[in-house]
PDB file of N, CA and C in Angstrom:
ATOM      1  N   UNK A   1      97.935 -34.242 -56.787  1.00  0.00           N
ATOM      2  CA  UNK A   1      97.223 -33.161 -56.139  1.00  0.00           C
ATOM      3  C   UNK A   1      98.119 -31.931 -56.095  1.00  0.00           C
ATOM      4  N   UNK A   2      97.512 -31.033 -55.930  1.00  0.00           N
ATOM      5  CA  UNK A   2      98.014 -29.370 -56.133  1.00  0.00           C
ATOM      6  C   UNK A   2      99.041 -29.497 -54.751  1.00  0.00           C
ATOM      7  N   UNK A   3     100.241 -29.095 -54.595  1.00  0.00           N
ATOM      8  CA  UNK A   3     101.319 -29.374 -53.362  1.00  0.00           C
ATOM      9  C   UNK A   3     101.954 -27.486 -53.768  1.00  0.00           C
ATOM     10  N   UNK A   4     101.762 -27.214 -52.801  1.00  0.00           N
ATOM     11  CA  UNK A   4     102.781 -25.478 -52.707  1.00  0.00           C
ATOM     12  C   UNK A   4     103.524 -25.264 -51.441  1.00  0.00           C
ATOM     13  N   UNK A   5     104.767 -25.642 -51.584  1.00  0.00           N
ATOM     14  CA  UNK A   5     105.549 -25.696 -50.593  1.00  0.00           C
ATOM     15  C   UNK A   5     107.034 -24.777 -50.223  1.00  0.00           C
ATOM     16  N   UNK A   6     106.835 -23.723 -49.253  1.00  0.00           N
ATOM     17  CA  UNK A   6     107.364 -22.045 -49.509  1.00  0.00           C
ATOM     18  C   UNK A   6     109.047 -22.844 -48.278  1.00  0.00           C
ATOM     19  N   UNK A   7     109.572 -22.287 -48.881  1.00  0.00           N
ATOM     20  CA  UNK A   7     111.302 -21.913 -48.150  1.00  0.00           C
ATOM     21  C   UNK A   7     111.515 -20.710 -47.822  1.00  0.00           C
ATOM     22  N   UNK A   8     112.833 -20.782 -47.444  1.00  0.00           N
ATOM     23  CA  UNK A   8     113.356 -19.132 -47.497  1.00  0.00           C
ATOM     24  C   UNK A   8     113.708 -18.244 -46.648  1.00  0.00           C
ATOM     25  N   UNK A   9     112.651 -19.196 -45.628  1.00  0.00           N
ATOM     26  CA  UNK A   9     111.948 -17.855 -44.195  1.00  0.00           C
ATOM     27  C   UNK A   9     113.018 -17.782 -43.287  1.00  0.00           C
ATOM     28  N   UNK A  10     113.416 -17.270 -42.229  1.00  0.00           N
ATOM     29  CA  UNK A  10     114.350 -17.520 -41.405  1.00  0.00           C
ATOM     30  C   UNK A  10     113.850 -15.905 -40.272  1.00  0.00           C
ATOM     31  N   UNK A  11     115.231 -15.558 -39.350  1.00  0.00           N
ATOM     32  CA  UNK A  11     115.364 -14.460 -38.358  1.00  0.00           C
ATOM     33  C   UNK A  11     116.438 -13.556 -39.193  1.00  0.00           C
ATOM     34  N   UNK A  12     116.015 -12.462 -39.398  1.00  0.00           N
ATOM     35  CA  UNK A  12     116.856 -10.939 -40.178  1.00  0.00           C
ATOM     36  C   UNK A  12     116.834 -10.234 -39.444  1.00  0.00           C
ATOM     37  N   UNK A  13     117.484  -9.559 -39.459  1.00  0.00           N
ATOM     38  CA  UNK A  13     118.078  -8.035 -38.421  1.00  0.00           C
ATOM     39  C   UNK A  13     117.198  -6.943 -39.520  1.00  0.00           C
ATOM     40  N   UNK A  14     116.737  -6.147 -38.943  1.00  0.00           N
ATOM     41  CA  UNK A  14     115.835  -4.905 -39.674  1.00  0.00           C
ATOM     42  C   UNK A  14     116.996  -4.248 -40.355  1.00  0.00           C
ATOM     43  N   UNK A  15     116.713  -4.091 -41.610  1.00  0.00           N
ATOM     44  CA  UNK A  15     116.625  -3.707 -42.707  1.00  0.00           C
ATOM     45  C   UNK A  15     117.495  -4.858 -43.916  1.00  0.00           C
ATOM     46  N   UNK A  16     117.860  -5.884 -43.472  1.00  0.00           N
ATOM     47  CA  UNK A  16     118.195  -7.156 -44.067  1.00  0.00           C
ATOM     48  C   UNK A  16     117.249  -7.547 -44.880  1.00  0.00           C
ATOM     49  N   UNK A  17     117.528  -8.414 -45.512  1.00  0.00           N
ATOM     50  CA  UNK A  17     116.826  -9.246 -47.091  1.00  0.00           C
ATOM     51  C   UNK A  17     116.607 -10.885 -47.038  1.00  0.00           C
ATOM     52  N   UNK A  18     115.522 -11.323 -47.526  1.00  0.00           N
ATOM     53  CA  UNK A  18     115.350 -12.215 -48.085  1.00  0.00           C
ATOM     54  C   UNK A  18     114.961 -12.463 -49.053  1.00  0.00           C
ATOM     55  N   UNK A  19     114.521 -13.965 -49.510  1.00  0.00           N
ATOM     56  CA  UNK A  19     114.155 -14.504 -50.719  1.00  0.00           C
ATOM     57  C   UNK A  19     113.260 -15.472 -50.338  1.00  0.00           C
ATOM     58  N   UNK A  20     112.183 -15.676 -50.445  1.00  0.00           N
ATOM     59  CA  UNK A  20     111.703 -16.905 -50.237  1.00  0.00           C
ATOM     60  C   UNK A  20     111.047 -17.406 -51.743  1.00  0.00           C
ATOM     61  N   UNK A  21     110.855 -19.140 -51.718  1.00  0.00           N
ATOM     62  CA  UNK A  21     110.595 -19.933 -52.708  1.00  0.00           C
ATOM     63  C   UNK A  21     109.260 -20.419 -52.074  1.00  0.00           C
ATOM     64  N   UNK A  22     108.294 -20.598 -53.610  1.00  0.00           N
ATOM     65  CA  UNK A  22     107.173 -21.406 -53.214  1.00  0.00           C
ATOM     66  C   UNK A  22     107.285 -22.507 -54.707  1.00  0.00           C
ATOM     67  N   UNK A  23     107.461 -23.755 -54.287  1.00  0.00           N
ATOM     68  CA  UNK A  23     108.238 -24.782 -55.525  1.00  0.00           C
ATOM     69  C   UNK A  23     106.200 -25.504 -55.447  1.00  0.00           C
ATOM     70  N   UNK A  24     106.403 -25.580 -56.877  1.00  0.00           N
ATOM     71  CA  UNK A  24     104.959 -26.103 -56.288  1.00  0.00           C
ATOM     72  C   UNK A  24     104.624 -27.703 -57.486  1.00  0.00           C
ATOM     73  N   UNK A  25     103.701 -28.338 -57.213  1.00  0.00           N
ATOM     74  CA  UNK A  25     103.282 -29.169 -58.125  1.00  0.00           C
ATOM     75  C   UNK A  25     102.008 -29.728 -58.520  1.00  0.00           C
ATOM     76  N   UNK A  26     101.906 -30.044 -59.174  1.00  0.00           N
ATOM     77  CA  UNK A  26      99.897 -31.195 -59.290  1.00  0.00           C
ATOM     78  C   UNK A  26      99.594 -30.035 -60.279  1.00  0.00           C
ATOM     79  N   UNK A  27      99.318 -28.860 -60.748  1.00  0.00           N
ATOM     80  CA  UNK A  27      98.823 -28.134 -61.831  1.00  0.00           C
ATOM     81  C   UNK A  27      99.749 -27.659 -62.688  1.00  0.00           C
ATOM     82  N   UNK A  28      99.069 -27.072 -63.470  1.00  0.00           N
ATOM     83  CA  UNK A  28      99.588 -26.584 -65.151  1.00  0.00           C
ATOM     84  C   UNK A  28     100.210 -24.752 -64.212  1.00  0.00           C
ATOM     85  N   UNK A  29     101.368 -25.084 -63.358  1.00  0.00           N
ATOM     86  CA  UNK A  29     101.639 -23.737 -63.049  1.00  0.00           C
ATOM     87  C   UNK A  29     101.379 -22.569 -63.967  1.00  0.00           C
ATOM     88  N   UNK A  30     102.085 -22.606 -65.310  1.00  0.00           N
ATOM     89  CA  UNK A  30     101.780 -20.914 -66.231  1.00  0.00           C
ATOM     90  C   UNK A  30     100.625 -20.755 -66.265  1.00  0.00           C
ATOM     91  N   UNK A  31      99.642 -21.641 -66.173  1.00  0.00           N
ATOM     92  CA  UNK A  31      97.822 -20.944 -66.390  1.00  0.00           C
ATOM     93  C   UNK A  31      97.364 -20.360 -65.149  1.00  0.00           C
ATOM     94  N   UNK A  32      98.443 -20.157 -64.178  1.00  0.00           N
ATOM     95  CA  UNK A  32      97.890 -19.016 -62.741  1.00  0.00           C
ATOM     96  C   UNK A  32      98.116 -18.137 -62.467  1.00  0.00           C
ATOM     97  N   UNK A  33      97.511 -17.559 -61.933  1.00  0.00           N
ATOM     98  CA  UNK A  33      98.316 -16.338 -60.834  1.00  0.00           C
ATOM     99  C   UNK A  33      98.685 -16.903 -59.914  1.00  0.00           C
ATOM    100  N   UNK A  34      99.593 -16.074 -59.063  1.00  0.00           N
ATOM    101  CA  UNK A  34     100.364 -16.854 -57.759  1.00  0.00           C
ATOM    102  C   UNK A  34     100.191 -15.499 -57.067  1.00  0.00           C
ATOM    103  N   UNK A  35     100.096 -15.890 -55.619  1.00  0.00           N
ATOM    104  CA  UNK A  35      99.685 -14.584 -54.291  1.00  0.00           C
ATOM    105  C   UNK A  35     100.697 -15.383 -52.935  1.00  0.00           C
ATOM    106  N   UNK A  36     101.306 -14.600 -52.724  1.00  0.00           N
ATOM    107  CA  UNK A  36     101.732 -14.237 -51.360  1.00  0.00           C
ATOM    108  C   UNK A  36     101.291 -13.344 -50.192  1.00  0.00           C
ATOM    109  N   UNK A  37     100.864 -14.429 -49.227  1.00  0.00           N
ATOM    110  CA  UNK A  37     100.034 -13.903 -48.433  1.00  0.00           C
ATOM    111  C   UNK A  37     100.912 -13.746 -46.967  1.00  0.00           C
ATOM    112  N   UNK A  38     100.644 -13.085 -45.813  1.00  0.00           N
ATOM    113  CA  UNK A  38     101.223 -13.508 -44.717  1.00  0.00           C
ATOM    114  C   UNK A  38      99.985 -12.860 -43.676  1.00  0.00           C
ATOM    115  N   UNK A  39     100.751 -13.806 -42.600  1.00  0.00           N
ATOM    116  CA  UNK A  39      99.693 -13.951 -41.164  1.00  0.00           C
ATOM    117  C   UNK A  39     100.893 -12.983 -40.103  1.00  0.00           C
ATOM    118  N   UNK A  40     100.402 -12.226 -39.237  1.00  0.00           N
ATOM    119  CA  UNK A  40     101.448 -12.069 -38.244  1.00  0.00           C
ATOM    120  C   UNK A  40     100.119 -12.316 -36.569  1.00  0.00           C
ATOM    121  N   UNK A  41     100.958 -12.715 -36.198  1.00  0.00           N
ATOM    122  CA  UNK A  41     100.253 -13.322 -34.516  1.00  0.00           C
ATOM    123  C   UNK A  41      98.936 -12.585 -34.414  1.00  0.00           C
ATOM    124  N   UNK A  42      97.614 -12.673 -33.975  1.00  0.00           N
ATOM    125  CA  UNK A  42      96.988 -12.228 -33.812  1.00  0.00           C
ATOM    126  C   UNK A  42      96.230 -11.470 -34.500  1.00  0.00           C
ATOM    127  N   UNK A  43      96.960 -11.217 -35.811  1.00  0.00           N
ATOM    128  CA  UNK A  43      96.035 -10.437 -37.128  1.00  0.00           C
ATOM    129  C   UNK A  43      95.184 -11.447 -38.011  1.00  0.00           C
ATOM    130  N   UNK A  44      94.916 -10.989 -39.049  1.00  0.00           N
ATOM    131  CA  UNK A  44      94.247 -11.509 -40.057  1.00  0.00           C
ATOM    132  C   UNK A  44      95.246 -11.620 -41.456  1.00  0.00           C
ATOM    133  N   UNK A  45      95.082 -12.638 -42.158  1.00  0.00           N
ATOM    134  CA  UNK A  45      95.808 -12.580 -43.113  1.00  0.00           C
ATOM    135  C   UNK A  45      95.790 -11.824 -44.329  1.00  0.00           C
ATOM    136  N   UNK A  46      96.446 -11.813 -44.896  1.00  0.00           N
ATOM    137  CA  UNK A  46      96.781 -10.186 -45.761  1.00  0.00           C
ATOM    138  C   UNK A  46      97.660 -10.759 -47.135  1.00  0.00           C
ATOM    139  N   UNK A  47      97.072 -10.078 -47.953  1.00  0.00           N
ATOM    140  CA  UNK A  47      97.736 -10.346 -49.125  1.00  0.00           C
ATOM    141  C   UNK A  47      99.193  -9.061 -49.566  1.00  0.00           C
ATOM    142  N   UNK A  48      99.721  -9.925 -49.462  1.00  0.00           N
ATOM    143  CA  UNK A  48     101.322  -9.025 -49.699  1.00  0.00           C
ATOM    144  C   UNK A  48     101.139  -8.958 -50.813  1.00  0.00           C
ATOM    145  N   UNK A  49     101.439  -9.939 -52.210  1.00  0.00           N
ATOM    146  CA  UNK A  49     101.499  -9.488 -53.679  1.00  0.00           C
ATOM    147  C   UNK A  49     101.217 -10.802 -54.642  1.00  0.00           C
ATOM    148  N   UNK A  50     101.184 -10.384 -55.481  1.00  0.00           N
ATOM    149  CA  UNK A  50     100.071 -11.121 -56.550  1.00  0.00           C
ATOM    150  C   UNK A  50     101.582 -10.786 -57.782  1.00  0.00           C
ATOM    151  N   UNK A  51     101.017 -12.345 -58.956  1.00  0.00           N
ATOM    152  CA  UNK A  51     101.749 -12.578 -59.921  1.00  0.00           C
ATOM    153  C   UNK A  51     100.574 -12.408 -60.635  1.00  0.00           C
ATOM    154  N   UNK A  52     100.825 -12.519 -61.893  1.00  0.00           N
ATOM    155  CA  UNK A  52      99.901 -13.106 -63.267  1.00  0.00           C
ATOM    156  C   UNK A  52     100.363 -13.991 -63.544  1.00  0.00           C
ATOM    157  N   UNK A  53      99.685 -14.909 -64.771  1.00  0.00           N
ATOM    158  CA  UNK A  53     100.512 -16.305 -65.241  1.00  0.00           C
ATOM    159  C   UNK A  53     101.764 -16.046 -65.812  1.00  0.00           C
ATOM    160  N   UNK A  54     101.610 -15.167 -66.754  1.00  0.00           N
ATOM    161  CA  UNK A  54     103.006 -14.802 -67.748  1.00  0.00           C
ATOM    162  C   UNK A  54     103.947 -14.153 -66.798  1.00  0.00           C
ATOM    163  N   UNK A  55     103.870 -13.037 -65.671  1.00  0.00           N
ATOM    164  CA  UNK A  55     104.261 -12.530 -65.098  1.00  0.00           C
ATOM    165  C   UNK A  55     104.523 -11.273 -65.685  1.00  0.00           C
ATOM    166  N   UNK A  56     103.661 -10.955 -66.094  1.00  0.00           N
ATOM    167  CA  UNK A  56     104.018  -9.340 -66.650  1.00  0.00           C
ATOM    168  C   UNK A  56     103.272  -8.069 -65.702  1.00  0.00           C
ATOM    169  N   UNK A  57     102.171  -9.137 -64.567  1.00  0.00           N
ATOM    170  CA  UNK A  57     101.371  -8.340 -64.519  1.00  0.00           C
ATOM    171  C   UNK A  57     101.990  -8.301 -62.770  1.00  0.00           C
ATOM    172  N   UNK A  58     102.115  -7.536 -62.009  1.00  0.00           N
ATOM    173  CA  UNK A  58     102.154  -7.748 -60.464  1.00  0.00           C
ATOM    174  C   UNK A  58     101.615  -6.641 -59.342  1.00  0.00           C
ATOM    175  N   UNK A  59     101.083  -6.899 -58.092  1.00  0.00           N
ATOM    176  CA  UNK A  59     100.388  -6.043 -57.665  1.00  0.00           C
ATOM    177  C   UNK A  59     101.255  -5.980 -56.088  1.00  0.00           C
ATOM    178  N   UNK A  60     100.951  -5.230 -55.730  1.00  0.00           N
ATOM    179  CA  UNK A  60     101.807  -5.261 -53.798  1.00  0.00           C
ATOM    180  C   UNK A  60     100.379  -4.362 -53.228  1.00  0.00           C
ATOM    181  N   UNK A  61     100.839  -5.389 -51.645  1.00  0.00           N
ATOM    182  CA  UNK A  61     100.060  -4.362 -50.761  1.00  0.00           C
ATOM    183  C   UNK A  61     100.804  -2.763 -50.504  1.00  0.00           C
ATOM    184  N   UNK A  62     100.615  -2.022 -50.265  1.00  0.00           N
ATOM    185  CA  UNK A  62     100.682  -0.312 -49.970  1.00  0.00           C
ATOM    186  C   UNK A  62     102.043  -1.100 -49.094  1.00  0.00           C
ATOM    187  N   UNK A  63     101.799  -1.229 -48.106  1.00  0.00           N
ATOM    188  CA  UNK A  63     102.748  -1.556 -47.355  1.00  0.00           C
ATOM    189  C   UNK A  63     104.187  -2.198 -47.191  1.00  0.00           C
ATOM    190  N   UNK A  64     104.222  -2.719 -48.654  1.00  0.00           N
ATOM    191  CA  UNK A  64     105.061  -3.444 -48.898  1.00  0.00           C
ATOM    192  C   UNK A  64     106.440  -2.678 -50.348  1.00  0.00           C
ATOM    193  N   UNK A  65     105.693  -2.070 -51.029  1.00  0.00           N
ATOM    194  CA  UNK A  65     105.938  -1.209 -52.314  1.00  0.00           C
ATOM    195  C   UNK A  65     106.908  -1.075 -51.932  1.00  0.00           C
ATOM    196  N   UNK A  66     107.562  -0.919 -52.936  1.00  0.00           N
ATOM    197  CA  UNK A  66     109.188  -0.171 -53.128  1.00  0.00           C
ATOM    198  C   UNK A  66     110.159  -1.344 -52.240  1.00  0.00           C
ATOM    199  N   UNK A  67     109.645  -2.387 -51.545  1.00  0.00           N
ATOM    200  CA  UNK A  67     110.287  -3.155 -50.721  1.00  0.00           C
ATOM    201  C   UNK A  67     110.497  -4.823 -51.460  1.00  0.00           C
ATOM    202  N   UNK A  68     109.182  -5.360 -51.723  1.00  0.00           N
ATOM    203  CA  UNK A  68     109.338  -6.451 -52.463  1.00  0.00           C
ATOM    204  C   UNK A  68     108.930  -6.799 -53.411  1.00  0.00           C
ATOM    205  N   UNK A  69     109.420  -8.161 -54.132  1.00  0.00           N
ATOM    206  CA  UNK A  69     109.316  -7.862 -55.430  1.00  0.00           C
ATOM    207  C   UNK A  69     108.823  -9.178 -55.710  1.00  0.00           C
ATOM    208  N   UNK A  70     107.774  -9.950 -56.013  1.00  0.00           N
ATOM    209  CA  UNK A  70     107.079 -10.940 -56.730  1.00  0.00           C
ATOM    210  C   UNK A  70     107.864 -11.252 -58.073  1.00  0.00           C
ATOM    211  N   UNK A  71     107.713 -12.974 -58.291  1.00  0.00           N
ATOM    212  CA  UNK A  71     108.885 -13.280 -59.576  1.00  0.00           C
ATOM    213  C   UNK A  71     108.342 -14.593 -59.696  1.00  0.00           C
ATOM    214  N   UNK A  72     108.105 -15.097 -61.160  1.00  0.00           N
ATOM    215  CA  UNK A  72     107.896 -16.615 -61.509  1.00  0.00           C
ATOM    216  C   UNK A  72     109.183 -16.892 -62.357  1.00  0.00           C
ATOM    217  N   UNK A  73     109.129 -18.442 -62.148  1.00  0.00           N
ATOM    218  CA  UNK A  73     109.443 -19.038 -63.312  1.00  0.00           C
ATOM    219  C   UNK A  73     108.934 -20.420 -63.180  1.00  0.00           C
ATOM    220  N   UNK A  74     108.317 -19.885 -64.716  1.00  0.00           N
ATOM    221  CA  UNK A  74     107.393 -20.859 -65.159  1.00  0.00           C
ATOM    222  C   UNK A  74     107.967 -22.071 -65.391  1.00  0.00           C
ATOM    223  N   UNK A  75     109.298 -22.494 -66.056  1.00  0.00           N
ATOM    224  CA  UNK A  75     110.063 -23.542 -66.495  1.00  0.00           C
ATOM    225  C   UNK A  75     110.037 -24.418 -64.742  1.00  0.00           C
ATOM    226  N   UNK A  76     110.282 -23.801 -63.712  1.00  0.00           N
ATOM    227  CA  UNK A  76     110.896 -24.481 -62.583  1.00  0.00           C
ATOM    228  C   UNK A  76     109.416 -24.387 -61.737  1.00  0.00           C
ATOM    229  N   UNK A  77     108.185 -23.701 -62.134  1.00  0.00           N
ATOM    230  CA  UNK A  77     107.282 -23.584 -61.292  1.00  0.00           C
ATOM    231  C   UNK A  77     107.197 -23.324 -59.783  1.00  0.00           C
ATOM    232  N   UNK A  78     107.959 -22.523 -59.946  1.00  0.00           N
ATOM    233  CA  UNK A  78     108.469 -21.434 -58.754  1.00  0.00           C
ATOM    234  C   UNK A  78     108.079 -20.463 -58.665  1.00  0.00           C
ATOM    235  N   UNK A  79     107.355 -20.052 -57.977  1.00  0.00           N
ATOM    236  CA  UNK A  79     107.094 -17.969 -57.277  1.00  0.00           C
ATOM    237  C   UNK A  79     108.060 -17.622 -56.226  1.00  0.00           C
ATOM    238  N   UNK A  80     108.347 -16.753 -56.034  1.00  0.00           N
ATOM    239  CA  UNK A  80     109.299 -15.895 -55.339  1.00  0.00           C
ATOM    240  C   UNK A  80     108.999 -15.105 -54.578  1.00  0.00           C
ATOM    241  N   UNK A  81     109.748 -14.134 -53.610  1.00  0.00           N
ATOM    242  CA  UNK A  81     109.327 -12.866 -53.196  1.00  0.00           C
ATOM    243  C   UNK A  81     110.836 -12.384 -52.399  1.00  0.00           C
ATOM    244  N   UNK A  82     111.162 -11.386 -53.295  1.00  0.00           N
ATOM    245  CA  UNK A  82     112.477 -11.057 -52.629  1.00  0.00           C
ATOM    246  C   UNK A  82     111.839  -9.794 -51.985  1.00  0.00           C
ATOM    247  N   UNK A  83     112.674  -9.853 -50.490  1.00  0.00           N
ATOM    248  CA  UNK A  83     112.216  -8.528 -50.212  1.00  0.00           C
ATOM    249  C   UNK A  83     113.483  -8.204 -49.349  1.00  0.00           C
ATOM    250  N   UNK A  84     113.244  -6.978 -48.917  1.00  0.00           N
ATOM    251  CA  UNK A  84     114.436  -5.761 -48.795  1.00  0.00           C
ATOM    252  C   UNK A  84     113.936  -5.124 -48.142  1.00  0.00           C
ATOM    253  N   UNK A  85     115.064  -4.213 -47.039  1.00  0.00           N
ATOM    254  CA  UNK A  85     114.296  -3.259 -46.069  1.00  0.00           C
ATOM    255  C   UNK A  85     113.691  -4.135 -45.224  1.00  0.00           C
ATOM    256  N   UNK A  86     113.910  -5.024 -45.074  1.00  0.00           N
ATOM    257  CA  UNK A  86     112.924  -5.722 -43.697  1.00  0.00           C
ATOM    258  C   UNK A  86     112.758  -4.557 -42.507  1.00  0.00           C
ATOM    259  N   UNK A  87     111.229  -5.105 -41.937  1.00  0.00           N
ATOM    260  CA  UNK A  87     110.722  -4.290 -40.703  1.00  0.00           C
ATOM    261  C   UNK A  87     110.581  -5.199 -39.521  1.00  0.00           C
ATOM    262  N   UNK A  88     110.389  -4.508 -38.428  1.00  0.00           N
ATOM    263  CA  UNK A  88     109.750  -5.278 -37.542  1.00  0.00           C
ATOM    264  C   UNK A  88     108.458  -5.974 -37.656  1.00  0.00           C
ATOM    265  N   UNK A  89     107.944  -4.868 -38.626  1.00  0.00           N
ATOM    266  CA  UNK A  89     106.213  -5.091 -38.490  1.00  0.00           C
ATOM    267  C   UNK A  89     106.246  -6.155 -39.985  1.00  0.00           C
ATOM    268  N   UNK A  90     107.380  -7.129 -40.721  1.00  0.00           N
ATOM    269  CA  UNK A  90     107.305  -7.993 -41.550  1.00  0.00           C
ATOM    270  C   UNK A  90     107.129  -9.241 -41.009  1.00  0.00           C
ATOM    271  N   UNK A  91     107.389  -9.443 -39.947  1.00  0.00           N
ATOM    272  CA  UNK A  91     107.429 -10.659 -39.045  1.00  0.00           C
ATOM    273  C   UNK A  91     105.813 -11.442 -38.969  1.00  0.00           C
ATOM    274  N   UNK A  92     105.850 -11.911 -39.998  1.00  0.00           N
ATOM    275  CA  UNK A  92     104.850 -12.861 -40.087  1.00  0.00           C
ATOM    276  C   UNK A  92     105.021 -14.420 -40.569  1.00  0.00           C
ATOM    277  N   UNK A  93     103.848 -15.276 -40.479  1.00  0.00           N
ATOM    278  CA  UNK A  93     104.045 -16.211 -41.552  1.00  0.00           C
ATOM    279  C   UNK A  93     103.963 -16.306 -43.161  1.00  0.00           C
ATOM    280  N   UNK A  94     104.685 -16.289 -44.042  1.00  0.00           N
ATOM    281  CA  UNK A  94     104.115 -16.146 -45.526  1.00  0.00           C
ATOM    282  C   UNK A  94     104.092 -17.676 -45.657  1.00  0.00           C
ATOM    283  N   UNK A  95     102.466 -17.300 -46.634  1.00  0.00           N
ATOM    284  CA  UNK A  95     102.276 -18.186 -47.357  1.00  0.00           C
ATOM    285  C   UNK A  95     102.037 -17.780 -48.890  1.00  0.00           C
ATOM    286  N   UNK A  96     102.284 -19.027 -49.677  1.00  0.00           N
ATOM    287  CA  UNK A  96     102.148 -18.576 -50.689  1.00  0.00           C
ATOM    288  C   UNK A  96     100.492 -19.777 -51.389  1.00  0.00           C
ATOM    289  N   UNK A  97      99.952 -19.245 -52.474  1.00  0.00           N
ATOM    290  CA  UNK A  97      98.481 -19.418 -52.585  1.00  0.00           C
ATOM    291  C   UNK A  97      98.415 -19.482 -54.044  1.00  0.00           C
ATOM    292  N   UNK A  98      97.735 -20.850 -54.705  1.00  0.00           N
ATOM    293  CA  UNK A  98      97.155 -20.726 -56.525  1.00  0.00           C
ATOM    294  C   UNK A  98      95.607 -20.699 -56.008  1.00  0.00           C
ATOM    295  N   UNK A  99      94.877 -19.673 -56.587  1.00  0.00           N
ATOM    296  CA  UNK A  99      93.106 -20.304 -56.452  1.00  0.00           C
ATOM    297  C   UNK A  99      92.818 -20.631 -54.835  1.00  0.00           C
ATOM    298  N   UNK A 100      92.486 -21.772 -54.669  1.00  0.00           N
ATOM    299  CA  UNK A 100      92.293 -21.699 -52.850  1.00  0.00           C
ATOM    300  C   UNK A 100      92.985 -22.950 -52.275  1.00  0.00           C
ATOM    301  N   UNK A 101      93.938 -23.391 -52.854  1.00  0.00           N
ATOM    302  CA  UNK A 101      95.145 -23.951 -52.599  1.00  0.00           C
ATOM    303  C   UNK A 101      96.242 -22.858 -51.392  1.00  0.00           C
ATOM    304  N   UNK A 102      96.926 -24.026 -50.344  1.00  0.00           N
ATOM    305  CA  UNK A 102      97.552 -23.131 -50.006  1.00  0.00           C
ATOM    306  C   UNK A 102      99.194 -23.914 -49.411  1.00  0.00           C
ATOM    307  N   UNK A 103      99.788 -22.981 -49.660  1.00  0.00           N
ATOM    308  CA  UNK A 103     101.355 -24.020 -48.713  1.00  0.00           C
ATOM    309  C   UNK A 103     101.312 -23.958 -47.252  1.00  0.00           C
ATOM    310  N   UNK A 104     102.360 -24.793 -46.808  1.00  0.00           N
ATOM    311  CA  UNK A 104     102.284 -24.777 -45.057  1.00  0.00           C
ATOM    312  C   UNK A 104     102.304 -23.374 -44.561  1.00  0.00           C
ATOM    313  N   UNK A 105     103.399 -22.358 -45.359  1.00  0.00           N
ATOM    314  CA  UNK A 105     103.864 -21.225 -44.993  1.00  0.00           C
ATOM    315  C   UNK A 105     105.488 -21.192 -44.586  1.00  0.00           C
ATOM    316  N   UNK A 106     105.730 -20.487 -44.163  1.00  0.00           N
ATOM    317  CA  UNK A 106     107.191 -20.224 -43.649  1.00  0.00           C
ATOM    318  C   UNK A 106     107.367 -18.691 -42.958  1.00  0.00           C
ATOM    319  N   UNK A 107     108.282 -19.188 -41.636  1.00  0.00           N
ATOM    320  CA  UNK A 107     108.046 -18.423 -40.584  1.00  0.00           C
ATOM    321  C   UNK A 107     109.469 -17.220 -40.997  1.00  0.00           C
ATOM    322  N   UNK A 108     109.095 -16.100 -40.774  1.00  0.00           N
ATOM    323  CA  UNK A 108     110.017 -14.906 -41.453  1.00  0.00           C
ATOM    324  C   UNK A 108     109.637 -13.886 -40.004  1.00  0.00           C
ATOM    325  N   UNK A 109     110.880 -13.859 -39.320  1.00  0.00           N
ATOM    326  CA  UNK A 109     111.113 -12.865 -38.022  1.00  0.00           C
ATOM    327  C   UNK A 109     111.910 -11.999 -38.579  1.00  0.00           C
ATOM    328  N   UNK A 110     111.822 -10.100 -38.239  1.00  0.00           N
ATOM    329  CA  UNK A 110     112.321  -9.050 -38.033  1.00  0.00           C
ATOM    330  C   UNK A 110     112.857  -8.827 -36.880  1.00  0.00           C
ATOM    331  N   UNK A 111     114.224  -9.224 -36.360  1.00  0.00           N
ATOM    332  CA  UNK A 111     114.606  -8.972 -35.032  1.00  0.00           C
ATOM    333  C   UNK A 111     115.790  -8.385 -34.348  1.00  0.00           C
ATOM    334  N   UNK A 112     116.102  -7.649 -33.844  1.00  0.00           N
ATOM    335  CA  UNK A 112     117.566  -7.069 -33.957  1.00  0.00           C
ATOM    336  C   UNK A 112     117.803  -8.589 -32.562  1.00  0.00           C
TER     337      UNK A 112
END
């Protein structure tokens, strides 16, 4: 069965960096797109950024631009999301998503 299971997440001081991993298994990973999504308390969930299969193709929310950066590899069936500039207002759960598959998530705090 389809398994997407994200790392990475942790507590950063604003304007600190991470990386998070979504290692995944059960499908033909290169035939997808891959989306990173996140929840923060009380909102609705939101799509941060989008892969293509090959990875040539990638999209970000407005909000995120110039900050993070979506990444496969297909050999290890891994998606990524390095991001930079952390905010307060990043402090959500990311999850990462193939089709309507989804991982547990991983909890990512902005906190001095």
């Amino acid at each position: 069965q389809v398994q997407l299971v994200e790392s990475g997440g942790g507590l950063v001081q604003p304007g600190g960096s991470l990386r998070l991993s979504c290692a995944t298994s059960g499908f033909i990973f290169s035939n997808y797109a891959m989306r990173w999504y996140r929840q923060a308390p009380g909102k609705e969930r939101e799509l941060v950024a989008a892969i293509s299969s090959t990875g040539a193709s990638t999209t970000y929310a407005d909000s995120v631009k110039g900050r993070f950066a979506i990444s496969r590899d297909n050999a290890k069936k891994t998606v990524y999301l390095q991001m930079y500039s952390l905010k307060p207002e990043d402090t959500a759960v990311y999850y990462c998503n193939m089709v309507d598959s989804w991982g547990r998530g991983t909890q990512v705090t902005v906190s001095s």
